[in-house]
PDB file of N, CA and C in Angstrom:
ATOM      1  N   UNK A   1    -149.549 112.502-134.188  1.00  0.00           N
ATOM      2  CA  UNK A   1    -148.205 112.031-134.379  1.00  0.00           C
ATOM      3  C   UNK A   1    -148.035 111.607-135.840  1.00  0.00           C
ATOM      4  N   UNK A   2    -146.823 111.789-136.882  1.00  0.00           N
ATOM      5  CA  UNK A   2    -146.664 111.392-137.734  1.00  0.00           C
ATOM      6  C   UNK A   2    -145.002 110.657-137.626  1.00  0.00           C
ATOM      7  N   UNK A   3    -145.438 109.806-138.929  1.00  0.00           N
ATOM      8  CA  UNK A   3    -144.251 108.578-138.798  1.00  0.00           C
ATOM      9  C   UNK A   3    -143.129 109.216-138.688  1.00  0.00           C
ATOM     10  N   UNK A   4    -142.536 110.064-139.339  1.00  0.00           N
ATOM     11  CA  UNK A   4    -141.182 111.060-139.289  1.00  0.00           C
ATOM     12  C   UNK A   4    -140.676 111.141-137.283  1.00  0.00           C
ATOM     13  N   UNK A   5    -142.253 111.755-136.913  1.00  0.00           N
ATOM     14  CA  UNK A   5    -142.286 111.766-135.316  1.00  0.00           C
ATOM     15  C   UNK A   5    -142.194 110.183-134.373  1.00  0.00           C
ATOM     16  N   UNK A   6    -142.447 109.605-134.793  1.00  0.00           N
ATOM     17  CA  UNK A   6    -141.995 108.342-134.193  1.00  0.00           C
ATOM     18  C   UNK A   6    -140.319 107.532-135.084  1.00  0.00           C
ATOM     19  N   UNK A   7    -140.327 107.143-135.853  1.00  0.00           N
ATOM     20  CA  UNK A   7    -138.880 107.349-136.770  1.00  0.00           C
ATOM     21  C   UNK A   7    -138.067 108.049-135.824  1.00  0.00           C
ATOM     22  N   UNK A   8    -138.641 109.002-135.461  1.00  0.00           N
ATOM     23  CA  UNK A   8    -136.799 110.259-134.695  1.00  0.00           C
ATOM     24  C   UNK A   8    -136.820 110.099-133.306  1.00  0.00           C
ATOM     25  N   UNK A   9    -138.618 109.204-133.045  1.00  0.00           N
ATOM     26  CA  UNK A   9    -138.222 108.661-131.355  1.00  0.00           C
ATOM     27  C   UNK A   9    -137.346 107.385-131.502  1.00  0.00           C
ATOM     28  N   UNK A  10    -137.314 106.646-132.086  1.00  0.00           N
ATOM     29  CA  UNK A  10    -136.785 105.139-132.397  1.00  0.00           C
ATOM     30  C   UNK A  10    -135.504 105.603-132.216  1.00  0.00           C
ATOM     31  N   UNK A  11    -135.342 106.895-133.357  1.00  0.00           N
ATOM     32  CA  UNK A  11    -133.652 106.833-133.315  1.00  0.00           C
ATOM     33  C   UNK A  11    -133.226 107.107-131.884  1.00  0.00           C
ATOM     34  N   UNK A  12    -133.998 108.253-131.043  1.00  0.00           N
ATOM     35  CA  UNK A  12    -133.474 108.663-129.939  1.00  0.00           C
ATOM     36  C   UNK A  12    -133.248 107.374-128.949  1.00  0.00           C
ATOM     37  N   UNK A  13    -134.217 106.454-128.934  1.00  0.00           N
ATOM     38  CA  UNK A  13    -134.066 105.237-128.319  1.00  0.00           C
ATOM     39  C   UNK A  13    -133.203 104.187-128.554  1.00  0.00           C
ATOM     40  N   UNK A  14    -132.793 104.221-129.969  1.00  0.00           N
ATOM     41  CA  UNK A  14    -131.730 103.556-130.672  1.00  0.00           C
ATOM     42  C   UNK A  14    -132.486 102.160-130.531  1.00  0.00           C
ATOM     43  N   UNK A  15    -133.647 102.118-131.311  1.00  0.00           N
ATOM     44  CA  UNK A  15    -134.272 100.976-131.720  1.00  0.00           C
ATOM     45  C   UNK A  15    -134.436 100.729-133.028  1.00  0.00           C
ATOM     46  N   UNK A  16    -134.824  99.574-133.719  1.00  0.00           N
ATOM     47  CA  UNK A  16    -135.268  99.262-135.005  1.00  0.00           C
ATOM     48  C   UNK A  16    -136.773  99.008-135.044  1.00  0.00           C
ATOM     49  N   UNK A  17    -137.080  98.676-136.430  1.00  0.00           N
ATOM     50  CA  UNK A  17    -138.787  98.334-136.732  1.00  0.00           C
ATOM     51  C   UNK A  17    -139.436  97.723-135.790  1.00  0.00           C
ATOM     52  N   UNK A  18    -138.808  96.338-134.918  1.00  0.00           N
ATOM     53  CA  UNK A  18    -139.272  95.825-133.599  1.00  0.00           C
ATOM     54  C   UNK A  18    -138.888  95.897-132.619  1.00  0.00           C
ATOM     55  N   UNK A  19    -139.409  96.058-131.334  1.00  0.00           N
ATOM     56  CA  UNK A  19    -139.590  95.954-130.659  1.00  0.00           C
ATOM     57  C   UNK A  19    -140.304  95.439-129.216  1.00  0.00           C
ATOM     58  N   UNK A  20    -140.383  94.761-128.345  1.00  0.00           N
ATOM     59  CA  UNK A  20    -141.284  94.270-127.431  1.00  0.00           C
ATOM     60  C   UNK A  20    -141.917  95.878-126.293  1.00  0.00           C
ATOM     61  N   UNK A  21    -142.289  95.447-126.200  1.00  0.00           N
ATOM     62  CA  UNK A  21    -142.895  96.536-124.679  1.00  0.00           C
ATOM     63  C   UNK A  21    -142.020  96.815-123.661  1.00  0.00           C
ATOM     64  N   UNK A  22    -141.573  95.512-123.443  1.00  0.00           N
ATOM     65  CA  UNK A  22    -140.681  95.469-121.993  1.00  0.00           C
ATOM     66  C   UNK A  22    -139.169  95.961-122.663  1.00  0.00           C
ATOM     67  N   UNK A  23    -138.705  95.738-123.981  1.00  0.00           N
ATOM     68  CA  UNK A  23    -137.290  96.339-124.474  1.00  0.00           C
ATOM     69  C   UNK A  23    -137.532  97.901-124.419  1.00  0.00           C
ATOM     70  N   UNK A  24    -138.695  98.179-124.510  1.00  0.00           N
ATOM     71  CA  UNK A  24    -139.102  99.867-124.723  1.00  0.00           C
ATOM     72  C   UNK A  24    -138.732 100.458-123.611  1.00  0.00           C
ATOM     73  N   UNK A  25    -139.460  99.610-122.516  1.00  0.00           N
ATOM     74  CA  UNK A  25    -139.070  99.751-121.133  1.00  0.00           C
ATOM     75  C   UNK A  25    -137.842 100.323-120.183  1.00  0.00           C
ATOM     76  N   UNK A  26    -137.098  98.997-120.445  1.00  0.00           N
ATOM     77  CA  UNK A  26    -136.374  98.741-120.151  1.00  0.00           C
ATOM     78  C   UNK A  26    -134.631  99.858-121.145  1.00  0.00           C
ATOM     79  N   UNK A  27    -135.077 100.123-122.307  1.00  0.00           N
ATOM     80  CA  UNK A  27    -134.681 101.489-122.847  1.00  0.00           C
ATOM     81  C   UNK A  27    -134.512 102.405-122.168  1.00  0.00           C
ATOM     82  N   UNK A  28    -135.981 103.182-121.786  1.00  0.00           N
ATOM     83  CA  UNK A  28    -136.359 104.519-121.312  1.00  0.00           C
ATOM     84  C   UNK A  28    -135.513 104.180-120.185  1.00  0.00           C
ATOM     85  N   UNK A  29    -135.292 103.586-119.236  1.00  0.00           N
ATOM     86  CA  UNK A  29    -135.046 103.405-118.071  1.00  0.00           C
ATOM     87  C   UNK A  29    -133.741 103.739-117.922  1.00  0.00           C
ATOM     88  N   UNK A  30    -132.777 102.781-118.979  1.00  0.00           N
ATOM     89  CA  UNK A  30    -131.352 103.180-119.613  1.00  0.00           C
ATOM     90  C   UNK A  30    -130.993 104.459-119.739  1.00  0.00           C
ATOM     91  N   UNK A  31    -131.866 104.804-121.027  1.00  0.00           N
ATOM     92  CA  UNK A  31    -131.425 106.281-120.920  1.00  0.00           C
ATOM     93  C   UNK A  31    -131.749 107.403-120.039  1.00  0.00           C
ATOM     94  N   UNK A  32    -132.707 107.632-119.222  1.00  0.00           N
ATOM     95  CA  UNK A  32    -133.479 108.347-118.198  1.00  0.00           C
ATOM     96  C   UNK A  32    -132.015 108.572-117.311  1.00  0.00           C
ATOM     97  N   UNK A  33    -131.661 107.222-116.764  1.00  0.00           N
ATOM     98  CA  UNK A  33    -130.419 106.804-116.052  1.00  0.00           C
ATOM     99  C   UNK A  33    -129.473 108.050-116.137  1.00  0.00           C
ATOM    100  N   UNK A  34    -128.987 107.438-117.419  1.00  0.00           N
ATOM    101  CA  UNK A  34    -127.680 108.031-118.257  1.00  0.00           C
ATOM    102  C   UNK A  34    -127.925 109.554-118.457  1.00  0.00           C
ATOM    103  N   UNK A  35    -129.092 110.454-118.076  1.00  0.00           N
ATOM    104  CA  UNK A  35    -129.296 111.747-118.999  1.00  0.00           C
ATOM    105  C   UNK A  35    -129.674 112.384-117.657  1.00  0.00           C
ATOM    106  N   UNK A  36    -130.474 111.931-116.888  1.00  0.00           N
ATOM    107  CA  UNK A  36    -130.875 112.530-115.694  1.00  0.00           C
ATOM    108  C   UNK A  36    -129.718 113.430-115.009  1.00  0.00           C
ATOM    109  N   UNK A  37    -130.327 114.718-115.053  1.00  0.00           N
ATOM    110  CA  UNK A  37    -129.242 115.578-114.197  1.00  0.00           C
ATOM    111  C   UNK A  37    -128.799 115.899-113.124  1.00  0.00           C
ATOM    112  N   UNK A  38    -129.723 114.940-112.199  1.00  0.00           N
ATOM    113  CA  UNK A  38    -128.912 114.486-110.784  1.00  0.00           C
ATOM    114  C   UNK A  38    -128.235 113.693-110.790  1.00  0.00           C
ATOM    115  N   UNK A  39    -127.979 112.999-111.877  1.00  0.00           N
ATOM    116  CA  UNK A  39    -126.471 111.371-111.234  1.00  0.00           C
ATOM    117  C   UNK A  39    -126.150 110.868-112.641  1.00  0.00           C
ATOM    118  N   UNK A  40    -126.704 111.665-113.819  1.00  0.00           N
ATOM    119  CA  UNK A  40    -126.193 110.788-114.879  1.00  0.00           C
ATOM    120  C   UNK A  40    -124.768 111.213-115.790  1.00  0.00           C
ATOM    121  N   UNK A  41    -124.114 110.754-115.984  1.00  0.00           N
ATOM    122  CA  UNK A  41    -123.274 110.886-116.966  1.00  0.00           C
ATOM    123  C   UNK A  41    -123.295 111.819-118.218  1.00  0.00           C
ATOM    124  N   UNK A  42    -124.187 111.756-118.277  1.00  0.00           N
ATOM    125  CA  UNK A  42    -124.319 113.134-120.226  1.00  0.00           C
ATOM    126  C   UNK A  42    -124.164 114.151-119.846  1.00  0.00           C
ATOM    127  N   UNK A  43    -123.528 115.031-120.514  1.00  0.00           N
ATOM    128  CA  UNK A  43    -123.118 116.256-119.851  1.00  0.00           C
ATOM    129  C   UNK A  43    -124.321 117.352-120.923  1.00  0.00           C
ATOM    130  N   UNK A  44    -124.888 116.872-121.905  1.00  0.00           N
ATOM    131  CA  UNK A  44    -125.852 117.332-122.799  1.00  0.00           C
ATOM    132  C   UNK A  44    -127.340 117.260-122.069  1.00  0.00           C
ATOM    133  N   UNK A  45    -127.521 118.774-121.333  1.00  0.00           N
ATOM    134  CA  UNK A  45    -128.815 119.152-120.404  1.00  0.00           C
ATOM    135  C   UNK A  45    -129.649 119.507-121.275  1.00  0.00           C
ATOM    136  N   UNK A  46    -129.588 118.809-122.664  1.00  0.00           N
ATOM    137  CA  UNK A  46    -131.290 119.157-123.432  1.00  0.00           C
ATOM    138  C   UNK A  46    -131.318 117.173-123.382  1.00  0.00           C
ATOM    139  N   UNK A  47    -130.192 116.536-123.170  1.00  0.00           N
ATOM    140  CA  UNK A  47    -130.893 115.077-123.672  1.00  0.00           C
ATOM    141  C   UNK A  47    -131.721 114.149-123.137  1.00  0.00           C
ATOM    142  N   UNK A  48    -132.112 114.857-121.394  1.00  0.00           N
ATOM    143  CA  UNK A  48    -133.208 114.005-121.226  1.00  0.00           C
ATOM    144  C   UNK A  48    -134.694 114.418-121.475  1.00  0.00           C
ATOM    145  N   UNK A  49    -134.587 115.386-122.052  1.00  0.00           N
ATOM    146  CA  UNK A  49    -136.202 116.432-122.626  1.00  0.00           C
ATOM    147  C   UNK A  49    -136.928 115.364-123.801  1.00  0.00           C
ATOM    148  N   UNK A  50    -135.324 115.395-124.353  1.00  0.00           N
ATOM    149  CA  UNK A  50    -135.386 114.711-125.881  1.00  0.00           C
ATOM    150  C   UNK A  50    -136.019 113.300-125.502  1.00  0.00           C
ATOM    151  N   UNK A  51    -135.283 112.104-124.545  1.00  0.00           N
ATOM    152  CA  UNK A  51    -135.426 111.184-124.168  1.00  0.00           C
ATOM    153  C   UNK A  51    -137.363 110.829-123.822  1.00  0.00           C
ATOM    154  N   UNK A  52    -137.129 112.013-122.504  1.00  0.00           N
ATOM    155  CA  UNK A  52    -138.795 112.110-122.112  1.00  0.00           C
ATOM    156  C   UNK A  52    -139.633 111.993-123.546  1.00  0.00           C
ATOM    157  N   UNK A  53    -139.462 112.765-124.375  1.00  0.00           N
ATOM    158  CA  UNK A  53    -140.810 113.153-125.706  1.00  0.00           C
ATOM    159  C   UNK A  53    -140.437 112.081-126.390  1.00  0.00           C
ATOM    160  N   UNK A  54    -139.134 111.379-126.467  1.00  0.00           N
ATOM    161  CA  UNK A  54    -139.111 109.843-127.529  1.00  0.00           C
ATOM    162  C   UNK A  54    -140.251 108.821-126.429  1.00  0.00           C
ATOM    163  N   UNK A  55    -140.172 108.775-125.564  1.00  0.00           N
ATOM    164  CA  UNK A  55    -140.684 107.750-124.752  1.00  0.00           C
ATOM    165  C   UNK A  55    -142.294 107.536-124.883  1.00  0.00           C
ATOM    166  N   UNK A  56    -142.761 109.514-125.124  1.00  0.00           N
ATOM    167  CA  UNK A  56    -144.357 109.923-124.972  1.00  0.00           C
ATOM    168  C   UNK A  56    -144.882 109.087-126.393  1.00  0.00           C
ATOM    169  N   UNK A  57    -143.613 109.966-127.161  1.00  0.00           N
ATOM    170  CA  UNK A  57    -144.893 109.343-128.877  1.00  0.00           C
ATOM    171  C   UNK A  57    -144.407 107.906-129.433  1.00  0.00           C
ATOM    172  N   UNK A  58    -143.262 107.315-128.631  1.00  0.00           N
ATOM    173  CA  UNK A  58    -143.567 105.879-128.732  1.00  0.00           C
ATOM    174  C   UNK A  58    -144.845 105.066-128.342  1.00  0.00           C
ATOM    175  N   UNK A  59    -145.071 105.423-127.030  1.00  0.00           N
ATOM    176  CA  UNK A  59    -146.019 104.988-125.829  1.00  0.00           C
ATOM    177  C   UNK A  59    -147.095 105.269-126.046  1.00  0.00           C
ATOM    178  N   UNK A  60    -146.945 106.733-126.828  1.00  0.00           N
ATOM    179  CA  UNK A  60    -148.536 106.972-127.606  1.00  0.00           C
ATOM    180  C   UNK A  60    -149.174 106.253-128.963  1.00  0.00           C
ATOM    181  N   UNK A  61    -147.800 106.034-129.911  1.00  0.00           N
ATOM    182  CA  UNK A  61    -148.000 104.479-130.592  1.00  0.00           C
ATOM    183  C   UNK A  61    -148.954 103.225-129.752  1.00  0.00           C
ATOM    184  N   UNK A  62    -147.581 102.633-128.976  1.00  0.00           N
ATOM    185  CA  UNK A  62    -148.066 101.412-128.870  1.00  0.00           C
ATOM    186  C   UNK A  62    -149.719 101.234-128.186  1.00  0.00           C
ATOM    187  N   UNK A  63    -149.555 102.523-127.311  1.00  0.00           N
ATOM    188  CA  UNK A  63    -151.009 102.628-126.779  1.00  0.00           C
ATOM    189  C   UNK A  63    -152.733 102.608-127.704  1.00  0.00           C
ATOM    190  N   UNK A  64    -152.289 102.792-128.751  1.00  0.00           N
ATOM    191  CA  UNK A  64    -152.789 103.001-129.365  1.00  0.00           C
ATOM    192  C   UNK A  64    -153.098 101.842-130.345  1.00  0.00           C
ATOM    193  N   UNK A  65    -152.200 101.253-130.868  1.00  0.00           N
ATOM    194  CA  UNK A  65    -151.871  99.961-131.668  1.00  0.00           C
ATOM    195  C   UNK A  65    -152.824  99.156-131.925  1.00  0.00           C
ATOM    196  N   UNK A  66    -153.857  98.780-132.807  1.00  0.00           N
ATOM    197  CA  UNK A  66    -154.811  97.901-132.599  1.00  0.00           C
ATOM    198  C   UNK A  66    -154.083  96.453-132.784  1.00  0.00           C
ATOM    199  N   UNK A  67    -154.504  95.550-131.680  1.00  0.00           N
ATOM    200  CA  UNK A  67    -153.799  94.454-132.380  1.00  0.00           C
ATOM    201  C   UNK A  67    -154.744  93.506-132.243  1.00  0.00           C
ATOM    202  N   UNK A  68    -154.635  92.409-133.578  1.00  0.00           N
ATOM    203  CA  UNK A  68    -155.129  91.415-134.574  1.00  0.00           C
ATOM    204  C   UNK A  68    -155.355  90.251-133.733  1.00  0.00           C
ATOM    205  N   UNK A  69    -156.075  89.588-133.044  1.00  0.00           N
ATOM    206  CA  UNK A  69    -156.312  88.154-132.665  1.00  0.00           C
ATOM    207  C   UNK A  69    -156.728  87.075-133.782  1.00  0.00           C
ATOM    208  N   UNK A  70    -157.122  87.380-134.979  1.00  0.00           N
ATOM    209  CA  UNK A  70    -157.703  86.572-135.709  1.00  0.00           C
ATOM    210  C   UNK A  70    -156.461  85.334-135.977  1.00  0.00           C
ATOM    211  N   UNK A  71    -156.893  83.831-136.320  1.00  0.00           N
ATOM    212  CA  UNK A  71    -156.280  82.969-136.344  1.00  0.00           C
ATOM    213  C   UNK A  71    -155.090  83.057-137.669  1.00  0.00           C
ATOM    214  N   UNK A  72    -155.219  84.371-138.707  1.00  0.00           N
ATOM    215  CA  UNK A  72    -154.883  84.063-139.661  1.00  0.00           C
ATOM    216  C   UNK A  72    -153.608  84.724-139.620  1.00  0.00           C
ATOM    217  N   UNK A  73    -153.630  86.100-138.799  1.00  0.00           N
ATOM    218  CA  UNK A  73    -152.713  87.279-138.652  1.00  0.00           C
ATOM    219  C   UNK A  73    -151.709  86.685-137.352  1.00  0.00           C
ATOM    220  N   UNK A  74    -152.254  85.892-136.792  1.00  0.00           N
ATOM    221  CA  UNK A  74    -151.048  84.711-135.340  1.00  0.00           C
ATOM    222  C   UNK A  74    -149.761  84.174-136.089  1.00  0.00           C
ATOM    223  N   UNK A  75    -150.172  83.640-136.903  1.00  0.00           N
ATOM    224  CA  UNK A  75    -148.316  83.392-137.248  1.00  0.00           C
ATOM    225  C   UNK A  75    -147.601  84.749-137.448  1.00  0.00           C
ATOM    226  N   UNK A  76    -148.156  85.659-138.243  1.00  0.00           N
ATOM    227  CA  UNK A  76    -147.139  87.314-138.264  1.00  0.00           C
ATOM    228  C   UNK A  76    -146.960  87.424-137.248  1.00  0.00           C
ATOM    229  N   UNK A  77    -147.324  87.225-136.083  1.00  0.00           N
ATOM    230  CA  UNK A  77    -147.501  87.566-134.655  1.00  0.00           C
ATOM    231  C   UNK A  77    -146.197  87.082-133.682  1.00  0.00           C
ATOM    232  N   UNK A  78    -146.279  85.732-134.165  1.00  0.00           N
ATOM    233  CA  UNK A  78    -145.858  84.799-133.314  1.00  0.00           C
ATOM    234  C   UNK A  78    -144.622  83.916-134.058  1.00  0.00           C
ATOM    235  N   UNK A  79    -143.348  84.062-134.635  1.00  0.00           N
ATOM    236  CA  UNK A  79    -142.276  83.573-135.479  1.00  0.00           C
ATOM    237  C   UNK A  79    -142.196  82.171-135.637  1.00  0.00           C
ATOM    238  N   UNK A  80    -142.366  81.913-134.213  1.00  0.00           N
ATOM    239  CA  UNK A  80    -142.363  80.167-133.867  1.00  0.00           C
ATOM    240  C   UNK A  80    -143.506  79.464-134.406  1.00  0.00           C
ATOM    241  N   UNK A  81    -144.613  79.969-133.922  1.00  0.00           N
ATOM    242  CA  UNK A  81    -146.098  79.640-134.653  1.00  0.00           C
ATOM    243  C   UNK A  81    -145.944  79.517-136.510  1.00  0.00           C
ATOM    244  N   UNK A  82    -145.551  80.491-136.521  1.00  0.00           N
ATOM    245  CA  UNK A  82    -145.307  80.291-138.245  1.00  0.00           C
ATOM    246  C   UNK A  82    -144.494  79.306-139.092  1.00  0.00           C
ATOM    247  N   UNK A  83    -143.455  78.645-137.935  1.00  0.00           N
ATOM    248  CA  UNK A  83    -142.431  78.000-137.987  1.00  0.00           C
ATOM    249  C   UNK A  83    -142.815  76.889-138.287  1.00  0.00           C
ATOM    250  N   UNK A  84    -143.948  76.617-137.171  1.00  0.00           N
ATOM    251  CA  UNK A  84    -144.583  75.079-136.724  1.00  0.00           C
ATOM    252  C   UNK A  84    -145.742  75.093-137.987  1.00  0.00           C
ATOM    253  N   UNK A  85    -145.813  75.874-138.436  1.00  0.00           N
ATOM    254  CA  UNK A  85    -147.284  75.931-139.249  1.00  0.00           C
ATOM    255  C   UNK A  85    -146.760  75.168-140.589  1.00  0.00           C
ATOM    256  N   UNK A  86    -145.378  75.722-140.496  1.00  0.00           N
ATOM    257  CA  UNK A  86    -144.855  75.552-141.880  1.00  0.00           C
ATOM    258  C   UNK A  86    -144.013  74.361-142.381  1.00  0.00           C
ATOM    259  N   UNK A  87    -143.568  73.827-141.004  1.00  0.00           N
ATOM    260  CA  UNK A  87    -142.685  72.883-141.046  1.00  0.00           C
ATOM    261  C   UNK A  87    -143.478  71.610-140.479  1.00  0.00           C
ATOM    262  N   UNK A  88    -144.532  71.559-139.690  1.00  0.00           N
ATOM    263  CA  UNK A  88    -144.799  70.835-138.838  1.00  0.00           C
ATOM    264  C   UNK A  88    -144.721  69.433-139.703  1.00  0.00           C
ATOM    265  N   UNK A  89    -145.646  69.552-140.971  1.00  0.00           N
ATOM    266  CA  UNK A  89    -146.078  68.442-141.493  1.00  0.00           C
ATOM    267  C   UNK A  89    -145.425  67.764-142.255  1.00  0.00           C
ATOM    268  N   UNK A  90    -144.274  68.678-142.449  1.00  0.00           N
ATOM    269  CA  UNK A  90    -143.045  67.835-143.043  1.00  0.00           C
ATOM    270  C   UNK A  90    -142.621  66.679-142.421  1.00  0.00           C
ATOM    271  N   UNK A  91    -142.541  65.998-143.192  1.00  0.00           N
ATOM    272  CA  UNK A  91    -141.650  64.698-142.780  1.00  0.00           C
ATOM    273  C   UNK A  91    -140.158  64.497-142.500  1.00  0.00           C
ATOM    274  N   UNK A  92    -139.836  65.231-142.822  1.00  0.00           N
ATOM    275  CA  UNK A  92    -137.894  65.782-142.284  1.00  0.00           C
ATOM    276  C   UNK A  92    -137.976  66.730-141.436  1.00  0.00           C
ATOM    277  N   UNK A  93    -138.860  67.726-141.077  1.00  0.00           N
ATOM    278  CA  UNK A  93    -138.699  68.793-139.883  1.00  0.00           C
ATOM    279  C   UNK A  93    -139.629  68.231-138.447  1.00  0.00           C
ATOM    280  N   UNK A  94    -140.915  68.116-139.149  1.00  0.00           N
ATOM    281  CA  UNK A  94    -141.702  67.885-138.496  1.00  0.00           C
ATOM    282  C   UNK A  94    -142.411  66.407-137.814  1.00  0.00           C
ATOM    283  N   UNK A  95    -143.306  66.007-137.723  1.00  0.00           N
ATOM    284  CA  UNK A  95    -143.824  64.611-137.555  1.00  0.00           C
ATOM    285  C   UNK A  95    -144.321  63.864-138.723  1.00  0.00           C
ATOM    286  N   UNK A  96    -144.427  64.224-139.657  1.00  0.00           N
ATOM    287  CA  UNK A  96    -144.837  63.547-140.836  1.00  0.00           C
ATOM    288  C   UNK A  96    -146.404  63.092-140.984  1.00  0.00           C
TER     289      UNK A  96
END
């Protein structure tokens, strides 16, 4: 898979740079819905082919994804964590 190939699944999914798992999900499901040619609405009988292969080389991304436990790479991780990291010790945000 190359980035161009995931890039043109995003678009088909109509996602940005992030995403969760379960929004990915919960996507495919949307559009599958909407494209499926027993009950869906699109009258365009190539768009759930398209849909199916955005779903594969997303899924083949995330499947793939190594992800970082180390204590240092958790705030990139985690928005709130970074939040608290940063503010905590303040004396106007945090506990002082």
């Amino acid at each position: 898979m190359t980035y161009e190939e995931l890039k043109a699944a995003l678009r088909v999914f109509g996602l940005g740079e992030r995403a969760t798992l379960q929004e990915i999900k919960a996507r495919y499901r949307e559009l599958a819905k909407r494209h499926h040619p027993d009950g869906g609405i699109s009258e365009d009988t190539e768009a759930i082919y398209r849909v199916i292969e955005a779903n594969r080389v997303i899924l083949e991304y995330v499947e793939s994804y190594r992800y970082c436990f180390s204590e240092q790479e958790y705030p990139e991780q985690d928005p709130e964590e970074r939040l608290r990291r940063r503010f905590m010790t303040d004396p106007l945000w945090g506990k002082g």
